[in-house]
Protein backbone atom coordinates (compact mmCIF):
# COMPACT_ATOMS: atom_id res chain seq x y z
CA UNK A 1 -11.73 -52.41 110.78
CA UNK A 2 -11.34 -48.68 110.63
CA UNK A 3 -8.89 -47.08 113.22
CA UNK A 4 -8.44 -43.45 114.00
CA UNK A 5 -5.22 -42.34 113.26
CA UNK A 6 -5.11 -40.31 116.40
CA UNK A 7 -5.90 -43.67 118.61
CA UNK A 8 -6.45 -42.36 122.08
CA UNK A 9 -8.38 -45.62 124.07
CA UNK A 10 -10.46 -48.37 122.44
CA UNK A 11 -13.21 -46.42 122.84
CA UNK A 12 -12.08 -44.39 119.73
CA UNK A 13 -12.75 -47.54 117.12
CA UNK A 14 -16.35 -47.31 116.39
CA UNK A 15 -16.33 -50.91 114.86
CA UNK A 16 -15.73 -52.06 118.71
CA UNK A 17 -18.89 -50.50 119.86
CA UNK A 18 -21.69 -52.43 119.29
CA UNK A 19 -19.27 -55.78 120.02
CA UNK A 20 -18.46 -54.52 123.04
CA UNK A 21 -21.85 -53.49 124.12
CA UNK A 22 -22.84 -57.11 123.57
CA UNK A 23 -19.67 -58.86 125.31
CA UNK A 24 -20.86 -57.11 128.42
CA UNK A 25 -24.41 -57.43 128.49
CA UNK A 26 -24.05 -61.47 127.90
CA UNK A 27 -21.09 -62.01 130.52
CA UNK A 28 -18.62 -62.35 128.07
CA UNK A 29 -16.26 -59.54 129.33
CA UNK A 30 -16.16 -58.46 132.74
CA UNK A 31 -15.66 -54.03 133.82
CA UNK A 32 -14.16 -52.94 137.07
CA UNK A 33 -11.83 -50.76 138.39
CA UNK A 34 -10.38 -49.97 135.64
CA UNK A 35 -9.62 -53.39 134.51
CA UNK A 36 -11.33 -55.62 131.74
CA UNK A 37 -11.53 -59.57 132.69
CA UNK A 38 -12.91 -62.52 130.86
CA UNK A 39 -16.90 -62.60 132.24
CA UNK A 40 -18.58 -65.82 134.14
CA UNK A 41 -20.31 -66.96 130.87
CA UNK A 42 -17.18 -68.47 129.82
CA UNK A 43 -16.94 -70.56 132.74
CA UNK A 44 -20.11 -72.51 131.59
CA UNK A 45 -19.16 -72.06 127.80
CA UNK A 46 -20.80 -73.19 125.28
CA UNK A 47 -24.02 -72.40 126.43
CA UNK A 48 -27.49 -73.85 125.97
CA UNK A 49 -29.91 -72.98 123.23
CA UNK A 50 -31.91 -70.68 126.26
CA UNK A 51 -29.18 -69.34 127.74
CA UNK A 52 -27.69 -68.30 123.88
CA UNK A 53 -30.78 -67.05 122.74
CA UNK A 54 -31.12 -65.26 126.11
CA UNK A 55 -27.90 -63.69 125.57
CA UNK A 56 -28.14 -62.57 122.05
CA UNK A 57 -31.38 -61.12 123.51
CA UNK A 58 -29.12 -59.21 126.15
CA UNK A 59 -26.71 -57.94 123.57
CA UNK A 60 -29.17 -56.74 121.36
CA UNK A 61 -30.96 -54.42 124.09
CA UNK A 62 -27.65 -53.28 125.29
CA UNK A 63 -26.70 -51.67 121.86
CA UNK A 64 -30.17 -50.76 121.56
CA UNK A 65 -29.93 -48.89 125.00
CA UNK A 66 -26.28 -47.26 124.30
CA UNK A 67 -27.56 -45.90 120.87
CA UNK A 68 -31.08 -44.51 122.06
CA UNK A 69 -31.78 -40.95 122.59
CA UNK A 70 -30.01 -39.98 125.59
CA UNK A 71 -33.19 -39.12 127.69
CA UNK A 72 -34.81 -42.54 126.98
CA UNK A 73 -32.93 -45.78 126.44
CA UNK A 74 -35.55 -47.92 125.32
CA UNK A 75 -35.85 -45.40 121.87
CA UNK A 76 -34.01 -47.21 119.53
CA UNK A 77 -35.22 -50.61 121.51
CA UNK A 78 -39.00 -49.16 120.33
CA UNK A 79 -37.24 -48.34 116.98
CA UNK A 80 -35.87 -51.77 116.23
CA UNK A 81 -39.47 -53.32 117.11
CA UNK A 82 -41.33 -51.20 114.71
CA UNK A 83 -39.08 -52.27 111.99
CA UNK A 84 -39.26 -55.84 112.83
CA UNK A 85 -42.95 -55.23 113.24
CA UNK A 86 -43.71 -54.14 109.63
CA UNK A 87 -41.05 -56.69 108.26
CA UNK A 88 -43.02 -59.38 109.37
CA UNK A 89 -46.34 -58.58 107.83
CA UNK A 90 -46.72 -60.00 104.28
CA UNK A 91 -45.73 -57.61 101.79
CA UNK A 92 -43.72 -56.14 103.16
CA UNK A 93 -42.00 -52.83 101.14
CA UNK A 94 -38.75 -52.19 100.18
CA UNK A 95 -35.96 -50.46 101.90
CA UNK A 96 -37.52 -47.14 100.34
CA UNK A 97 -41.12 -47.54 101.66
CA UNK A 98 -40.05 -48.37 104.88
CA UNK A 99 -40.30 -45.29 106.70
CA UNK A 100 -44.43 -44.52 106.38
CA UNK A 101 -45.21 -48.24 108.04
CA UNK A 102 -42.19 -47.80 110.61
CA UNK A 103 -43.63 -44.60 112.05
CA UNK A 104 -47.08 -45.99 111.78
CA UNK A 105 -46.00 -49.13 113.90
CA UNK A 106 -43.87 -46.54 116.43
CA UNK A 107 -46.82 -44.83 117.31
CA UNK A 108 -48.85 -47.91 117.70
CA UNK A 109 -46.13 -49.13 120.37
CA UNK A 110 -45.16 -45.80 121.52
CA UNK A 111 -48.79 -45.70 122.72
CA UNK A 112 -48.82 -49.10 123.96
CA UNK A 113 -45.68 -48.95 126.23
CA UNK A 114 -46.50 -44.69 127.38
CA UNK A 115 -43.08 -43.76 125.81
CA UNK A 116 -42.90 -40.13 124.00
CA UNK A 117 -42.62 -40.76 119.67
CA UNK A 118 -40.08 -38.02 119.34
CA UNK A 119 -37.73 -39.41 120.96
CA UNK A 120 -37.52 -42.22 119.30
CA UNK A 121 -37.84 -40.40 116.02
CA UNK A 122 -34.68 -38.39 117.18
CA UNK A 123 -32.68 -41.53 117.52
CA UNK A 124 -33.94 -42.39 114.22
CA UNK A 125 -31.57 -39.35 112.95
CA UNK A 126 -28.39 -41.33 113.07
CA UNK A 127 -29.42 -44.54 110.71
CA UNK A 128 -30.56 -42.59 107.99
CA UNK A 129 -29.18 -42.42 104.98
CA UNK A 130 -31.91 -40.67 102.36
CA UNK A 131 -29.20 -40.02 99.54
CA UNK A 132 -29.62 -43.37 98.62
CA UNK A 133 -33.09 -43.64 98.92
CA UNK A 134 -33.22 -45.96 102.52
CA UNK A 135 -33.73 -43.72 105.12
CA UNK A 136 -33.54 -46.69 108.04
CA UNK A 137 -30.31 -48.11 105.76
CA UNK A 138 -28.33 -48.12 109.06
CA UNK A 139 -30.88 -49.51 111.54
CA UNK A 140 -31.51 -52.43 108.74
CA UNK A 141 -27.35 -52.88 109.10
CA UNK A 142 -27.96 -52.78 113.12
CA UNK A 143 -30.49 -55.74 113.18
CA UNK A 144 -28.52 -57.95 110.18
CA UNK A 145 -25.58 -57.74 112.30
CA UNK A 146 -27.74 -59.35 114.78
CA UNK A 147 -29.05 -61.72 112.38
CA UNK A 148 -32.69 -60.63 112.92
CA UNK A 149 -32.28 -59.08 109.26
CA UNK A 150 -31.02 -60.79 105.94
CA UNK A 151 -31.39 -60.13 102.14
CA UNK A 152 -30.40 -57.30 99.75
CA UNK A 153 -30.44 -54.29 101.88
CA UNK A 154 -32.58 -52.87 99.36
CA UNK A 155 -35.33 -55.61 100.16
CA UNK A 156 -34.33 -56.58 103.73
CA UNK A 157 -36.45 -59.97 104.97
CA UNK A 158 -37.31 -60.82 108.38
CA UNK A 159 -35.20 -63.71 109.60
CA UNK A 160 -36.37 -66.70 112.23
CA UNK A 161 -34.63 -64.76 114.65
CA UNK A 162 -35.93 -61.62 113.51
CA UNK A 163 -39.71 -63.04 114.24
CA UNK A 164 -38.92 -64.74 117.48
CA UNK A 165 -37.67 -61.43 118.81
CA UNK A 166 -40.90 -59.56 117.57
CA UNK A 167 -42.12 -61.50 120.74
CA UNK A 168 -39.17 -60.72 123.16
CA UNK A 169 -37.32 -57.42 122.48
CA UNK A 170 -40.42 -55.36 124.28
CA UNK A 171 -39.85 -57.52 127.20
CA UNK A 172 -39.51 -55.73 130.69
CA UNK A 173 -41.21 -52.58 129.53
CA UNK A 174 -44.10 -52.17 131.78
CA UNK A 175 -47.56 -50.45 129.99
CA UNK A 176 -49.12 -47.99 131.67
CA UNK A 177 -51.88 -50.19 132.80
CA UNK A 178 -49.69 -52.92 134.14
CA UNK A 179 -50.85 -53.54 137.95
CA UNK A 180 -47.40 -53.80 139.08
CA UNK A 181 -46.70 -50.05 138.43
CA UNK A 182 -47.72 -47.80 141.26
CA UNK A 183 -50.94 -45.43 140.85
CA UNK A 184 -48.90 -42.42 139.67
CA UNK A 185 -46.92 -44.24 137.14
CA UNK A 186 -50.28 -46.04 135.63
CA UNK A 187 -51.67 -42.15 135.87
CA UNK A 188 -48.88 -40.16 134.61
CA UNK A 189 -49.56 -40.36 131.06
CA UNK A 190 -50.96 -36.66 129.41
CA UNK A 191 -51.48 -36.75 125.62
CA UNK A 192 -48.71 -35.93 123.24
CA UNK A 193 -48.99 -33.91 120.00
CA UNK A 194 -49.01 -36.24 117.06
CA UNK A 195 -48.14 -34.99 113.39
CA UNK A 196 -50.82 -35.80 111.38
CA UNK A 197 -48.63 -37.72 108.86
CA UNK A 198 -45.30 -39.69 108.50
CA UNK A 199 -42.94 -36.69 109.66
CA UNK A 200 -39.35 -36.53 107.10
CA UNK A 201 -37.41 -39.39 106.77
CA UNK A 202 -34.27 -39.89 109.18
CA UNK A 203 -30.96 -38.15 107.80
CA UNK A 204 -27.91 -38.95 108.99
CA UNK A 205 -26.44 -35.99 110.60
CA UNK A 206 -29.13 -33.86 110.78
CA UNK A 207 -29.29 -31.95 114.23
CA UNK A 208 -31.64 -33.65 116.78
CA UNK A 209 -34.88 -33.20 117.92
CA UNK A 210 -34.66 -31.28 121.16
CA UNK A 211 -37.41 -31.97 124.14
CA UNK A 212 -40.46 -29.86 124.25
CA UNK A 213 -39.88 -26.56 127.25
């Protein structure tokens, strides 16, 4: 594990981030005034094959959320989805034909769930990694540490896991049609400008997309 060698709090070791993330969202570790305590899941530890896979579902969306474009947390949620999405078709391409399908399968859900494309294009910025030809390299390392992803990075394969959460990570995101939204969130939707084709891959680094005036 890498450590700064100016170590000011925890919060300075990247490696700790996404484990962290996750031993919050499932229970694991409990956050209060100021203090970090084992969580309640422990009490009832180990837990049931629903109650892990519930968990792992938890974590997942948590990192998702924390990484996301700041002005929309579901982003890299919507992100993850589209990968998993095109992964799961049959032939599906390599880590360097990725991108086209991804953005083809963002809009398709951007549409679906009313959420704005650039934003989750903007997210895209910091998994990219086009010197080596894999411009999602670091979102396919996101979703193998979750085992949702295995293989050569260079051919990354949809796992069992991967699939069952094609069916779960959209979870809780209302469409705009669902009846249990209120008449001006089912009527807020206005069209957004679409580029007509894949827009440049993700590079890491590269300065963010800002919101529209």
């Amino acid at each position: 594990m890498k450590v700064p060698a100016r170590l000011r709090t925890m919060a300075d070791i990247r490696a700790l981030h996404r484990p962290w993330c996750v031993a919050v969202a499932t229970g694991l570790l409990e956050v209060g005034d100021g203090w970090v305590t084992a969580g309640t899941a422990l009490e009832g530890w180990p837990p049931g094959d629903a109650d892990l896979l519930a968990g792992w579902l938890a974590g997942l969306r948590a990192v998702c959320a924390v990484e996301s474009y700041p002005q929309d947390e579901d982003s890299v949620r919507l992100l993850a989805l589209a990968l998993l999405t095109v992964l799961d078709e049959d032939g599906a391409p390599g880590a360097e034909g990725l991108w086209r399908p991804v953005f083809e399968a963002l809009l398709v859900l951007c549409d679906r769930y009313d959420k704005h494309s650039w934003e989750s294009l903007a997210a895209a910025d910091q998994y990219g990694e086009p010197g080596n030809g894999k411009p999602l390299a670091g979102l396919v390392e996101l979703l193998a540490g979750f085992g949702a992803v295995a293989g050569d990075p260079g051919r990354p394969a949809i796992t069992p896991l991967g699939r069952w959460a094609v069916g779960h990570l959209a979870t809780g995101m209302a469409a705009p049609a669902d009846p249990a939204l209120p008449a001006p969130a089912r009527s807020r939707a206005r069209p957004e400008a679409r580029p007509a084709s894949a827009p440049e891959p993700p590079r890491r680094g590269r300065a963010r997309l800002r919101a529209p005036a």
